[in-house]
Protein backbone atom coordinates (compact mmCIF):
# COMPACT_ATOMS: atom_id res chain seq x y z
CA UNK A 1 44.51 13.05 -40.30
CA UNK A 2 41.09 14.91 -39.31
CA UNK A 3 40.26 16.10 -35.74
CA UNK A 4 36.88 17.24 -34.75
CA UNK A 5 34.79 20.45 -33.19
CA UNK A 6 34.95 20.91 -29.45
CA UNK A 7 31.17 20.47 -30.07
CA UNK A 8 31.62 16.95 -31.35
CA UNK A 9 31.42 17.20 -34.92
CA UNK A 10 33.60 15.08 -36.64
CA UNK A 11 34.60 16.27 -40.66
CA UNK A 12 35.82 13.60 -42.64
CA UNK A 13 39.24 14.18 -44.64
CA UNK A 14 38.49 13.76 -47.81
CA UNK A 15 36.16 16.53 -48.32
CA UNK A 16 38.04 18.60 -46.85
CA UNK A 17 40.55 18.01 -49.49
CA UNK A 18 38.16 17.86 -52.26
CA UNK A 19 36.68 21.10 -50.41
CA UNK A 20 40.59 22.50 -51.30
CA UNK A 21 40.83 21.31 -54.59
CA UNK A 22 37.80 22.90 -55.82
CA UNK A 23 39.18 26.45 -54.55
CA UNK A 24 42.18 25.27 -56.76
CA UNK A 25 40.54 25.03 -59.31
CA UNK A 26 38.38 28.26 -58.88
CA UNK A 27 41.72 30.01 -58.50
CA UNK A 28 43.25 28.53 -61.83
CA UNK A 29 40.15 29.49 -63.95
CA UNK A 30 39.87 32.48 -62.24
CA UNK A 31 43.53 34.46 -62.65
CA UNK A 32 45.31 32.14 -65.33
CA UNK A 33 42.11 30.86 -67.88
CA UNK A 34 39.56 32.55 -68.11
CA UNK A 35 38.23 31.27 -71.62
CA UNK A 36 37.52 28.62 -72.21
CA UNK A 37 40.89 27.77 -74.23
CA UNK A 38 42.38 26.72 -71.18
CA UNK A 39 39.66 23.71 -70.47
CA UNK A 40 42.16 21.14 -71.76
CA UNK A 41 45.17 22.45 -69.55
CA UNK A 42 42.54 22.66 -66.59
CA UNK A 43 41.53 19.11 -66.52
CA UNK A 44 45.01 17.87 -67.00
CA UNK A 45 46.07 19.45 -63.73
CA UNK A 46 42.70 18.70 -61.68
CA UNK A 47 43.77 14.64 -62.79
CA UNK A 48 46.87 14.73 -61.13
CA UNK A 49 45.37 16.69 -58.06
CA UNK A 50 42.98 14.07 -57.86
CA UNK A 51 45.77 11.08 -57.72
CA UNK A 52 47.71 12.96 -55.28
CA UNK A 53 45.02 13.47 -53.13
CA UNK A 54 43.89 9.60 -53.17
CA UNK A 55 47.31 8.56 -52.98
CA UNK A 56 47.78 10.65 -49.64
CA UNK A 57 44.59 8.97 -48.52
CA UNK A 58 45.86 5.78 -49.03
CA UNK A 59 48.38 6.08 -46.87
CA UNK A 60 47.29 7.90 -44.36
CA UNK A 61 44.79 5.23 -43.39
CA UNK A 62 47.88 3.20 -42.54
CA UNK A 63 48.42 5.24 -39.75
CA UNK A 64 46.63 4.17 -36.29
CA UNK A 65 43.86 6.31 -34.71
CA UNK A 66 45.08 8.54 -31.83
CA UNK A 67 43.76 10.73 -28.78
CA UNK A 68 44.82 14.71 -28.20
CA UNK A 69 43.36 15.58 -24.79
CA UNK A 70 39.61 15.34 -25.29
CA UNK A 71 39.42 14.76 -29.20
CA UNK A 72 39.56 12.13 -30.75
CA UNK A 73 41.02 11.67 -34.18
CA UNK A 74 39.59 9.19 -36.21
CA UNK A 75 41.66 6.90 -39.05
CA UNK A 76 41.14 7.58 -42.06
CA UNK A 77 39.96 5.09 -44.43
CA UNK A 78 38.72 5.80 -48.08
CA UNK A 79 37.47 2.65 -48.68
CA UNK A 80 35.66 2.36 -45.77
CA UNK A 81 32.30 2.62 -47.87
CA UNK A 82 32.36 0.20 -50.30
CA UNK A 83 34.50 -2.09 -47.70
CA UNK A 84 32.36 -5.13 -46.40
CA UNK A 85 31.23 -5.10 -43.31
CA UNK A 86 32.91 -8.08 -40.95
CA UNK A 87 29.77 -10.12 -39.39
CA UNK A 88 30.08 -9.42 -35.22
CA UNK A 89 30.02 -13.00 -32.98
CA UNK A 90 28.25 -12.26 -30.61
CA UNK A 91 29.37 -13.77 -27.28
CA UNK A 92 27.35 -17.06 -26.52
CA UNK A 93 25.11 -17.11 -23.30
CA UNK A 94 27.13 -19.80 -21.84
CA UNK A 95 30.26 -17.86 -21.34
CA UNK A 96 28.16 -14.91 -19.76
CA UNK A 97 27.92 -14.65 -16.02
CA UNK A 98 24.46 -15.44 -14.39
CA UNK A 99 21.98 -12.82 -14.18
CA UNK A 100 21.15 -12.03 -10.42
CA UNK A 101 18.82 -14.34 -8.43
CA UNK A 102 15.96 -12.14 -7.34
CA UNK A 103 13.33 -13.78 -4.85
CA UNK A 104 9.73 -12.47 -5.79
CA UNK A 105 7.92 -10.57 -2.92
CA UNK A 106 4.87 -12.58 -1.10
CA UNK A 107 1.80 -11.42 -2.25
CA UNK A 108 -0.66 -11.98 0.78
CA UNK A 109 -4.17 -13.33 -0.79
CA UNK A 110 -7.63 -13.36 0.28
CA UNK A 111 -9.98 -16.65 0.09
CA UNK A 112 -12.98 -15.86 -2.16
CA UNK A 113 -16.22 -14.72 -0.57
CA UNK A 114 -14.09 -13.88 2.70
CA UNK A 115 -13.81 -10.38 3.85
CA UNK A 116 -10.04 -10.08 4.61
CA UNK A 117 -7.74 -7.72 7.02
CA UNK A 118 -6.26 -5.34 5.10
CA UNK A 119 -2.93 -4.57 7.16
CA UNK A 120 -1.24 -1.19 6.33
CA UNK A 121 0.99 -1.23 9.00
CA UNK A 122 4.91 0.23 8.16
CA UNK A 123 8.14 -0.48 9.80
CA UNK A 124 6.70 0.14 12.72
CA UNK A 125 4.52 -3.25 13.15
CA UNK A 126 2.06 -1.81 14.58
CA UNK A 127 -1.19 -3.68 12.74
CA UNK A 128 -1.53 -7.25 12.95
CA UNK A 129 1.81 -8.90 13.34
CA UNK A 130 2.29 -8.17 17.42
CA UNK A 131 -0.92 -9.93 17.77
CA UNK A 132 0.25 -13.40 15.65
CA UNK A 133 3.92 -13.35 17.40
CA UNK A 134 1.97 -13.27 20.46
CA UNK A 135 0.20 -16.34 19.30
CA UNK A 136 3.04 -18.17 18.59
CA UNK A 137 4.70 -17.55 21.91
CA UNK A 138 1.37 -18.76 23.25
CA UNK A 139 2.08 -22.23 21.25
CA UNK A 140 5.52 -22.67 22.71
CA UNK A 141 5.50 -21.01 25.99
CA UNK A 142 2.28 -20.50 27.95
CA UNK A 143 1.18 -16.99 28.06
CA UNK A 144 -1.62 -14.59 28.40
CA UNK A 145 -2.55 -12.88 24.86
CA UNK A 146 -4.95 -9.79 25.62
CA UNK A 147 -7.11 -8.18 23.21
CA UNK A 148 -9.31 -4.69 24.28
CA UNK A 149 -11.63 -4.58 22.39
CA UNK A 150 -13.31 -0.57 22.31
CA UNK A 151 -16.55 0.29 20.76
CA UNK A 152 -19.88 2.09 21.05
CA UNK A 153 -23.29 0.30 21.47
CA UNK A 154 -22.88 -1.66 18.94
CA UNK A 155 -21.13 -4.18 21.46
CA UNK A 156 -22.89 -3.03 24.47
CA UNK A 157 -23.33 -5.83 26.99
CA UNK A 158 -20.71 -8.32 25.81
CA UNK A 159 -22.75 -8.67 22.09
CA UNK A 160 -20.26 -9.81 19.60
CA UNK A 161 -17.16 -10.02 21.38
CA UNK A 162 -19.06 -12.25 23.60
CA UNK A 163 -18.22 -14.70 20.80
CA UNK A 164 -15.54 -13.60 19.29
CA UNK A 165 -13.75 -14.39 22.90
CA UNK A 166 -15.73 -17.89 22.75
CA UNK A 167 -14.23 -18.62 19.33
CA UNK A 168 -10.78 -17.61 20.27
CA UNK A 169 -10.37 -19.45 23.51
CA UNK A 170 -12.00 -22.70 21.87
CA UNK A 171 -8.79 -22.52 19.68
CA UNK A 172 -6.08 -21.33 22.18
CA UNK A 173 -7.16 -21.60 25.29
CA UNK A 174 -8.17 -19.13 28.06
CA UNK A 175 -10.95 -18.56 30.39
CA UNK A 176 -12.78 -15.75 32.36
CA UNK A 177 -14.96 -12.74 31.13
CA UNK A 178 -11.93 -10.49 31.28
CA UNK A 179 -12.54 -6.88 32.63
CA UNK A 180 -16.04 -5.29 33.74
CA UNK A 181 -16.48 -2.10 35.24
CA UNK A 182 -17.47 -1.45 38.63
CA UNK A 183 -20.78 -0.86 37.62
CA UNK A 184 -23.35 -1.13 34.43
CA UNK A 185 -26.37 -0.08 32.98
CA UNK A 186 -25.71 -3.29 30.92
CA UNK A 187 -25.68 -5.43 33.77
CA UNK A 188 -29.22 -7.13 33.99
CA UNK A 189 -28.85 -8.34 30.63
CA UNK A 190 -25.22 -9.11 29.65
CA UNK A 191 -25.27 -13.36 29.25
CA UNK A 192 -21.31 -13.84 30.24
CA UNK A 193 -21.07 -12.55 33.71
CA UNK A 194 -23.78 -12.01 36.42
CA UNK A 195 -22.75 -8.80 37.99
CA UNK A 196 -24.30 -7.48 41.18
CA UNK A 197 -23.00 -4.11 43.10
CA UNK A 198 -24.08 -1.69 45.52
CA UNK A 199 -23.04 1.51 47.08
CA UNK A 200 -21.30 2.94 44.17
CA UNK A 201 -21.14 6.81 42.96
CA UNK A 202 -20.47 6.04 38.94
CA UNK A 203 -18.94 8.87 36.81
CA UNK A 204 -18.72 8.55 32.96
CA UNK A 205 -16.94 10.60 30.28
CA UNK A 206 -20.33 10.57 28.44
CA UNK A 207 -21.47 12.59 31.72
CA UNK A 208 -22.66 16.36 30.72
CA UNK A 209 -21.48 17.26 34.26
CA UNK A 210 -19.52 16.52 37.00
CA UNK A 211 -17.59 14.83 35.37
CA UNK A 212 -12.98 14.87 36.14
CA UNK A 213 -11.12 13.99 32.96
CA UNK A 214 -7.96 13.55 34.79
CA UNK A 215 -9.69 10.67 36.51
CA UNK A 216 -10.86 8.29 34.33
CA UNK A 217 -9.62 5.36 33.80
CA UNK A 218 -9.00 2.95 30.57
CA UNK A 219 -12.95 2.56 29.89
CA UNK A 220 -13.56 6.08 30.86
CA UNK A 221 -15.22 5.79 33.87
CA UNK A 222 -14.51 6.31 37.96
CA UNK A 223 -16.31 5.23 40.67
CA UNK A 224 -16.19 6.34 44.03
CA UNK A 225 -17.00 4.11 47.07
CA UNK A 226 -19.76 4.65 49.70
CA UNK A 227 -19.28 3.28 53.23
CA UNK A 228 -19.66 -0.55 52.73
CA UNK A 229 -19.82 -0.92 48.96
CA UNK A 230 -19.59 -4.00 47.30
CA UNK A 231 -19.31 -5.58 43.75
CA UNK A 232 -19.48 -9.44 42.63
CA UNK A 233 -19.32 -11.29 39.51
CA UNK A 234 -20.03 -14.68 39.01
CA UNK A 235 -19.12 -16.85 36.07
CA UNK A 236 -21.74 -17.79 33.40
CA UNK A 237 -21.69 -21.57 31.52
CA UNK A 238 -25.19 -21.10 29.34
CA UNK A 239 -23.63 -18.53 27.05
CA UNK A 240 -20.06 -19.90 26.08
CA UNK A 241 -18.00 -23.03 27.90
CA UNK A 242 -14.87 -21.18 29.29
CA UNK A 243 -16.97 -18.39 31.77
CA UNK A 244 -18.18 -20.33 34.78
CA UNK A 245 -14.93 -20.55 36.01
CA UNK A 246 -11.82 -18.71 36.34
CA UNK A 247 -7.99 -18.90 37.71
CA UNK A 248 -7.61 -15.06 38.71
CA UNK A 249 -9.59 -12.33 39.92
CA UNK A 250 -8.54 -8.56 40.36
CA UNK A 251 -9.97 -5.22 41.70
CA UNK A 252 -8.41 -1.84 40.04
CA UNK A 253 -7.75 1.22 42.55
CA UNK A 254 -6.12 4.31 42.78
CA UNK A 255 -5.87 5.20 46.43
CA UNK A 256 -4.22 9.09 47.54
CA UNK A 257 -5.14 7.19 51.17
CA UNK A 258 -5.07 4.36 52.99
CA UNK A 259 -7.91 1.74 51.94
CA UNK A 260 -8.77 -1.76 53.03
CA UNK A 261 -10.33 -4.51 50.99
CA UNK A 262 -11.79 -7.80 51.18
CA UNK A 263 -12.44 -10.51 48.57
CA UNK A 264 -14.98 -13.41 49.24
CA UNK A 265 -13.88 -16.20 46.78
CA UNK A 266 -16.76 -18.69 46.07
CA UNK A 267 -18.96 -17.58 48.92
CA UNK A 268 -15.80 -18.27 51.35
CA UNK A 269 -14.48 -16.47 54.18
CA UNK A 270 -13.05 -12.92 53.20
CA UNK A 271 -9.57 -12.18 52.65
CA UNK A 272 -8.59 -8.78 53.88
CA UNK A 273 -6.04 -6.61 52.63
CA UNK A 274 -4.99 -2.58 53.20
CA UNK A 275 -3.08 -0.88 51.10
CA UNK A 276 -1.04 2.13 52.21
CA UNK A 277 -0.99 5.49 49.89
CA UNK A 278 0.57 5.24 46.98
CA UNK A 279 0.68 7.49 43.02
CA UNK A 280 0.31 4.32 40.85
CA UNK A 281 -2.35 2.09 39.65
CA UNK A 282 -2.68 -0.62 42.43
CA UNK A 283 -4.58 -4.13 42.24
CA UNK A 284 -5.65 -6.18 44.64
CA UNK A 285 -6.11 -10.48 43.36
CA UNK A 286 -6.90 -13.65 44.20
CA UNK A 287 -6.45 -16.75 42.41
CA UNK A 288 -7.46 -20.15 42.34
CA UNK A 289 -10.50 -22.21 41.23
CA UNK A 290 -12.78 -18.75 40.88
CA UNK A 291 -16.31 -19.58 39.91
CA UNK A 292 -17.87 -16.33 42.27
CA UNK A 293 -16.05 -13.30 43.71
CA UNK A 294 -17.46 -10.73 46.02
CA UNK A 295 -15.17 -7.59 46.51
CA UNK A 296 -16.52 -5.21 49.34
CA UNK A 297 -14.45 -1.99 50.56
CA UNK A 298 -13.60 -1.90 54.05
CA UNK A 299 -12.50 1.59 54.69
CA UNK A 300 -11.42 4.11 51.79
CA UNK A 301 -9.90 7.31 51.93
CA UNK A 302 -9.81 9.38 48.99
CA UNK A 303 -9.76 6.04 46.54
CA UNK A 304 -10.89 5.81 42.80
CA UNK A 305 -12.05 2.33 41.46
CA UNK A 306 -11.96 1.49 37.84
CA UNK A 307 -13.03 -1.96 37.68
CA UNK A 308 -12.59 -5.69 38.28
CA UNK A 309 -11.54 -8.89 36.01
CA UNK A 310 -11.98 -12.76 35.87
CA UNK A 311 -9.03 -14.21 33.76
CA UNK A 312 -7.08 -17.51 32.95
CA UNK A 313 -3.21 -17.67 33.56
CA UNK A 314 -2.73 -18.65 29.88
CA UNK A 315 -4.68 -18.09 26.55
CA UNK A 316 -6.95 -15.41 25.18
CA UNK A 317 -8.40 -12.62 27.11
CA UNK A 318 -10.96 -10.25 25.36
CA UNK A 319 -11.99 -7.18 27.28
CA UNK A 320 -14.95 -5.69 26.04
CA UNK A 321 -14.58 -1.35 26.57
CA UNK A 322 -17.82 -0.50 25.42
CA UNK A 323 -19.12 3.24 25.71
CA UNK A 324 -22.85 3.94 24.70
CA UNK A 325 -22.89 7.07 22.45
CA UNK A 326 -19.26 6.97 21.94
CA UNK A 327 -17.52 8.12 19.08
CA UNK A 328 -14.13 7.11 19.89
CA UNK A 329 -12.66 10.74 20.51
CA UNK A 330 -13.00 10.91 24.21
CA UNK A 331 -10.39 8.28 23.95
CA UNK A 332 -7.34 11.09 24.08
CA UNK A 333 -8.81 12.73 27.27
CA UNK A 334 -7.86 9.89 29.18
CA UNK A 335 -4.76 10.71 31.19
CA UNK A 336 -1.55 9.07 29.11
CA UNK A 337 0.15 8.16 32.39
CA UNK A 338 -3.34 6.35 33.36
CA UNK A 339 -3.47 4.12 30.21
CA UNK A 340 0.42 3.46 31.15
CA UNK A 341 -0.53 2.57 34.32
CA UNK A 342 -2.94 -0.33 32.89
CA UNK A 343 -0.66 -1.20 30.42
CA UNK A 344 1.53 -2.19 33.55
CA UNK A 345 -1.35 -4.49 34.86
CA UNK A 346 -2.97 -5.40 31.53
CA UNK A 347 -0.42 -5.13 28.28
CA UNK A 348 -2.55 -5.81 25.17
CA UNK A 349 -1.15 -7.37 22.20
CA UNK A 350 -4.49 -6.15 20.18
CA UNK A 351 -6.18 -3.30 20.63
CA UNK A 352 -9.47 -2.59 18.27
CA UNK A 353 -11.37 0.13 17.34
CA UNK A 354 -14.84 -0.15 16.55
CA UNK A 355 -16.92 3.12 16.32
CA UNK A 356 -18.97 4.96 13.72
CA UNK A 357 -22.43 4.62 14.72
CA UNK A 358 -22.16 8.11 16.46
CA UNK A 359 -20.90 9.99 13.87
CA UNK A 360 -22.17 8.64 10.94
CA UNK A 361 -25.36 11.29 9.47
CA UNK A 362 -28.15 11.23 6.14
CA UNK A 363 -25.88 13.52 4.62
CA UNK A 364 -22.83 13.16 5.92
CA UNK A 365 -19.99 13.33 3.12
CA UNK A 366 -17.12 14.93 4.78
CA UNK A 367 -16.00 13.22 7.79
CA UNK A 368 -12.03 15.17 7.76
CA UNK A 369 -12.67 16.24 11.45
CA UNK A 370 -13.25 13.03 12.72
CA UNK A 371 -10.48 11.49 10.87
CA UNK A 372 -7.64 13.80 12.06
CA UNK A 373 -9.79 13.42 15.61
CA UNK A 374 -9.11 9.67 15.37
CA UNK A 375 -5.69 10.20 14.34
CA UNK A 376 -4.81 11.76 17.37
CA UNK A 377 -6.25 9.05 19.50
CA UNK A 378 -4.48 6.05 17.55
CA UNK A 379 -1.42 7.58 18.32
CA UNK A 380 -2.60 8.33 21.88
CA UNK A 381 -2.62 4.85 21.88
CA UNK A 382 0.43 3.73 20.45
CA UNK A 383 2.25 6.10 22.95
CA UNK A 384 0.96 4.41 26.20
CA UNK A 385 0.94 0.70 24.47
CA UNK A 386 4.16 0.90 22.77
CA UNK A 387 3.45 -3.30 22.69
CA UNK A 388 0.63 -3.37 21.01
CA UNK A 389 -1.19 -4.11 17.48
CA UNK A 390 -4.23 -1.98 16.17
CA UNK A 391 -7.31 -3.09 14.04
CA UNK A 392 -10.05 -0.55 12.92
CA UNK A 393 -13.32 -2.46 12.24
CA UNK A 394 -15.68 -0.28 10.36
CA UNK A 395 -19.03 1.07 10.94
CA UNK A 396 -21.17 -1.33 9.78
CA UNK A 397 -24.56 -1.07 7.99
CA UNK A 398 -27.37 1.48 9.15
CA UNK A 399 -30.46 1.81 7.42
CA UNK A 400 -32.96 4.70 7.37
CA UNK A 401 -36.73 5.84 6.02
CA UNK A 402 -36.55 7.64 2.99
CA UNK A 403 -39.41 10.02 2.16
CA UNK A 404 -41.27 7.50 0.46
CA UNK A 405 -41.15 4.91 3.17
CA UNK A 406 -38.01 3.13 1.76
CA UNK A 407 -35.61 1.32 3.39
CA UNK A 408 -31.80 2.90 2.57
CA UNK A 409 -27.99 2.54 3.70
CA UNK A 410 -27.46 6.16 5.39
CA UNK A 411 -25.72 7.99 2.77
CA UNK A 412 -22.86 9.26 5.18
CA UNK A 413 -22.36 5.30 6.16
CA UNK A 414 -20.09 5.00 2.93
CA UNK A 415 -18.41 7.79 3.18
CA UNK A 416 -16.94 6.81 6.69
CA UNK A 417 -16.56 3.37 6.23
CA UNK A 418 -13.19 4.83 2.93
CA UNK A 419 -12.71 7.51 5.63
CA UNK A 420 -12.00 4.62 8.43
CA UNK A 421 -10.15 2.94 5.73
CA UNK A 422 -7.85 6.27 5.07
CA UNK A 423 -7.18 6.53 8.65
CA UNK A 424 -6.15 3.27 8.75
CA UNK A 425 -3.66 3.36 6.12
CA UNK A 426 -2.34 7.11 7.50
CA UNK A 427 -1.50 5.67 10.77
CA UNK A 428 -0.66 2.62 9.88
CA UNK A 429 -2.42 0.25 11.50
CA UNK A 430 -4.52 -3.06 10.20
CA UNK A 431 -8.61 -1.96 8.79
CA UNK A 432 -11.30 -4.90 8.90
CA UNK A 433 -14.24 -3.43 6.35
CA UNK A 434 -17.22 -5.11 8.45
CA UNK A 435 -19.57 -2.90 6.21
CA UNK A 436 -18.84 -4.99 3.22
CA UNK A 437 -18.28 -8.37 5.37
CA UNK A 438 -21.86 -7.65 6.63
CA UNK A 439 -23.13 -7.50 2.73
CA UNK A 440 -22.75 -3.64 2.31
CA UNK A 441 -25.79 -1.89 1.27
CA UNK A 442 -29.55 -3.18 2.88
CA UNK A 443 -27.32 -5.65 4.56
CA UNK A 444 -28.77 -4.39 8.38
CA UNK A 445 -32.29 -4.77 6.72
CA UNK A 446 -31.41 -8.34 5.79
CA UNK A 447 -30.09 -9.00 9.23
CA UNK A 448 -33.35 -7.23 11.04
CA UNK A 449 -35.70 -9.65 8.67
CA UNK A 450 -33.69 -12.67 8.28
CA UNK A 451 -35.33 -15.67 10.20
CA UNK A 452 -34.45 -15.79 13.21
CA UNK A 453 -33.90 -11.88 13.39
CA UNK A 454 -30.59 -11.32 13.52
CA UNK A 455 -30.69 -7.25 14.21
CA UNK A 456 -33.04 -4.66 16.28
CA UNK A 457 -35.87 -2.55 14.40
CA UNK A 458 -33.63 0.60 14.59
CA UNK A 459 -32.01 -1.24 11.71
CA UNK A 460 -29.16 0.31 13.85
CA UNK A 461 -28.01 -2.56 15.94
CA UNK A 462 -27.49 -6.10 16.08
CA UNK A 463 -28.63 -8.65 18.59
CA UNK A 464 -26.98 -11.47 20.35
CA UNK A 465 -27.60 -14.02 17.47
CA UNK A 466 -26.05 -11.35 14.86
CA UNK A 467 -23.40 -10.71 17.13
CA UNK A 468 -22.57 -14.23 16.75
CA UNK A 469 -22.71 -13.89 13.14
CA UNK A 470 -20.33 -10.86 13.00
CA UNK A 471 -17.76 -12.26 15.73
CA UNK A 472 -17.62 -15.68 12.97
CA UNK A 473 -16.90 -13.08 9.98
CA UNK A 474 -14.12 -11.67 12.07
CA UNK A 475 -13.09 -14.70 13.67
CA UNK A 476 -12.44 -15.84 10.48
CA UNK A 477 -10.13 -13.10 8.80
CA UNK A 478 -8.40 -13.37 12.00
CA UNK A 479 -7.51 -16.77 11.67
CA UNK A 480 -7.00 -16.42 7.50
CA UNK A 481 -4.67 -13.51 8.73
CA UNK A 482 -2.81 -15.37 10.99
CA UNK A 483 -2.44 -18.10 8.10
CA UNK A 484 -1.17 -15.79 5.85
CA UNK A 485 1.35 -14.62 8.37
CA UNK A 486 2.68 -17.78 8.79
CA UNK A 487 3.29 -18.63 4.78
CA UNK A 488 5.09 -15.24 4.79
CA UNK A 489 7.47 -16.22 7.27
CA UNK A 490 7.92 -19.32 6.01
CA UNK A 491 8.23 -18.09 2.42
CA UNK A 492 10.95 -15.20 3.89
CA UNK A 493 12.80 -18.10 5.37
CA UNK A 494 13.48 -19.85 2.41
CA UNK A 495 16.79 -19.87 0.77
């Protein structure tokens, strides 16, 4: 029998003998016959070593093959080379076991021509899906689905989400303009809510001075009363059919001392109210069939105000946060336990982020400052709305003069819009591309010349008729979104 190296080589019997045998022979020729007289005698005994050897073979391949610790001996079998080779049956399919059933993943598409939500959103959930569970519950027990909507100028007085809340509550219901600040700059020309107010001392974050971080509120802004100040909103029908009226009003304070209130519902009789000191958000509301409500403070003592809201008891609320000159950073200075505090009164299931204008530039390229900036703030968010969904829409167009007179997408406009994208996916949280839904580049000089005009001559911003247009683009991958959603459950569900 043969054995084989501890390095696996495995020498084959025979020529080892024959390996023997020719020493043999070597020997013989060597010592006994060295002429070559003896070549006769030679081959006579190199014969019978040869049967002896092949008869030893033979039977040694009648003995079985056999295992010493690691090694492994193989039989020996001489005629193993000119032996046929058995055919192999292969075992038929039919006796096999199944392979494993394996559902594909859904693949979430997007309709041609349509400019869809790309969600990026992990584990967590925190893109798109709290917003379309919300809007189920809505469809089998009546609730209140909030959206905040935050930008710059570019939505400035109600433009765009003007309709996009139109659009929404057509579908599911809801009324009221949702929340306004105390006061405006906005105010004499903002179509959904006619908003009057007096007596006010008005702080903003976009303030160079005198402005208190630690006091601002959700749209980063204060206001402080004077003696007898007042503020009233009355419902709009010309714009959009769900604004003249509404079912609940509120008034948002912070008061370190005693204040009274009064609320004037539909030109009524006042009801009054005073609140003792207290270290929380407080809100003061009436409810009913709201068309007009005038708020006017009694008495204060050392009381912030942040703002007021007209809102259904059911359906969609949009809240429009817009800050002119914004960029979106000044978002993290507002006070973490503040935003809790609204969250309390007002928990979103959507928050979005629209800004870009402001930091776009000509020859802007690298835009890694803002991004980590924005990073902080999305999770800013996430930490005091721990309910909530986020959307980043994207800068959209902006054109600007070459040296030749040319019209041009700004250079840096590009560059944000994958930058906006990046953050999304880093933080994980759903990106709308409104750039390219718009038509990407020249699209804002299309928009400015299109007939009617749909944008301003600063080929910077768009007007009421092309917020219209934009609020139906996003309307629209909202809706496709919350389609897709649905096939995905239903697809998961499946057996």
């Amino acid at each position: 029998m043969n054995g084989s190296y501890p390095h696996g080589k495995k020498i084959f019997p025979v020529r080892i003998i024959l390996f023997c045998g020719k020493i043999f022979i070597f020997i013989r020729f060597s010592i006994f016959a060295p002429g070559l007289v003896m070549e006769k005698s030679v081959l006579k005994h190199t014969g019978w070593l040869m049967l002896i050897v092949v008869a030893l073979l033979l039977l040694m391949s009648l003995l079985p093959g056999a295992t010493i610790g690691r090694y492994v001996l193989r039989r020996v079998d001489i005629l193993g080379d000119v032996r046929p080779v058995p055919e192999v049956v292969s075992e038929p399919d039919s006796l096999l076991p199944p392979p494993p059933t394996v559902k594909p993943a859904f693949v979430d598409t997007c309709r041609s021509g349509m400019t869809c939500i790309e969600d990026y959103s992990d584990s967590t959930l925190r893109g798109m899906t709290p917003f379309y569970r919300a809007l189920d519950e809505l469809a089998t027990h009546p609730r209140l689905v909030r959206v905040a909507y935050f930008g710059d100028s570019f939505i400035e007085a109600d433009i765009l989400t003007a309709d996009l809340r139109a659009m929404l509550q057509e579908r599911y219901g809801g009324c009221g303009v949702g929340f306004v600040t105390i006061t405006s700059m906005t105010n004499g020309y903002r179509p959904t809510v006619r908003h009057n107010f007096s007596g006010w001392q008005s702080h903003s974050v976009m303030d160079s001075v005198f402005f208190d971080r630690s006091k601002q509120g959700i749209s980063g802004h204060y206001f402080i009363p004077h003696p007898g100040a007042y503020v009233e909103l009355r419902g709009q029908k010309n714009y959009a059919s769900r604004l003249d009226t509404c079912e609940h009003a509120s008034i948002f304070f912070y008061n370190k001392g005693e204040v009274t209130l009064s609320a004037s519902v539909n030109k009524g009789e006042p009801q009054t109210e005073t609140f003792p000191p207290t270290g929380e958000l407080r809100e003061m509301d009436v409810t009913g069939h709201i068309g007009s409500v005038r708020w006017k403070v009694e008495s204060a003592d050392s009381t912030l105000f942040y703002g007021l809201a007209m809102d259904g008891t059911q359906g969609i609320i949009v809240d429009n946060f817009s800050l002119r000159g914004s960029s979106g950073l000044s978002l993290r200075s507002v006070p973490v336990w503040m935003m809790r505090e609204f969250n309390e009164q007002r928990p979103y299931d959507l928050i979005i982020l629209q800004y870009g204008l402001n930091v776009a530039t000509e020859r802007g390229r690298n835009y890694d400052r803002y991004r980590d900036g924005m990073a902080t703030t999305i999770a800013h968010l996430k930490n005091a709305f721990p309910q909530a969904g986020i959307l980043i829409v994207s800068v959209g167009d902006r054109e600007y003069k070459t040296e030749e007179g040319d019209l041009r997408t700004m250079p840096g406009i590009k560059n944000l819009v994958r930058y906006q994208q990046n953050l999304a996916a880093d933080s994980g949280v759903a990106f709308w591309n409104m750039f390219e839904a718009m038509g990407g580049e020249g699209s804002m000089a299309d928009m400015v010349h299109a007939k009617p005009s749909l944008a301003n001559y600063d080929y910077t911003h768009i007007n009421f008729r092309g917020g219209r247009h934009l609020a139906g683009l996003l309307y629209e991958a909202l809706i496709y979104g919350k389609e897709q959603y649905d096939r995905r459950r239903a697809y998961e569900a499946e057996p």
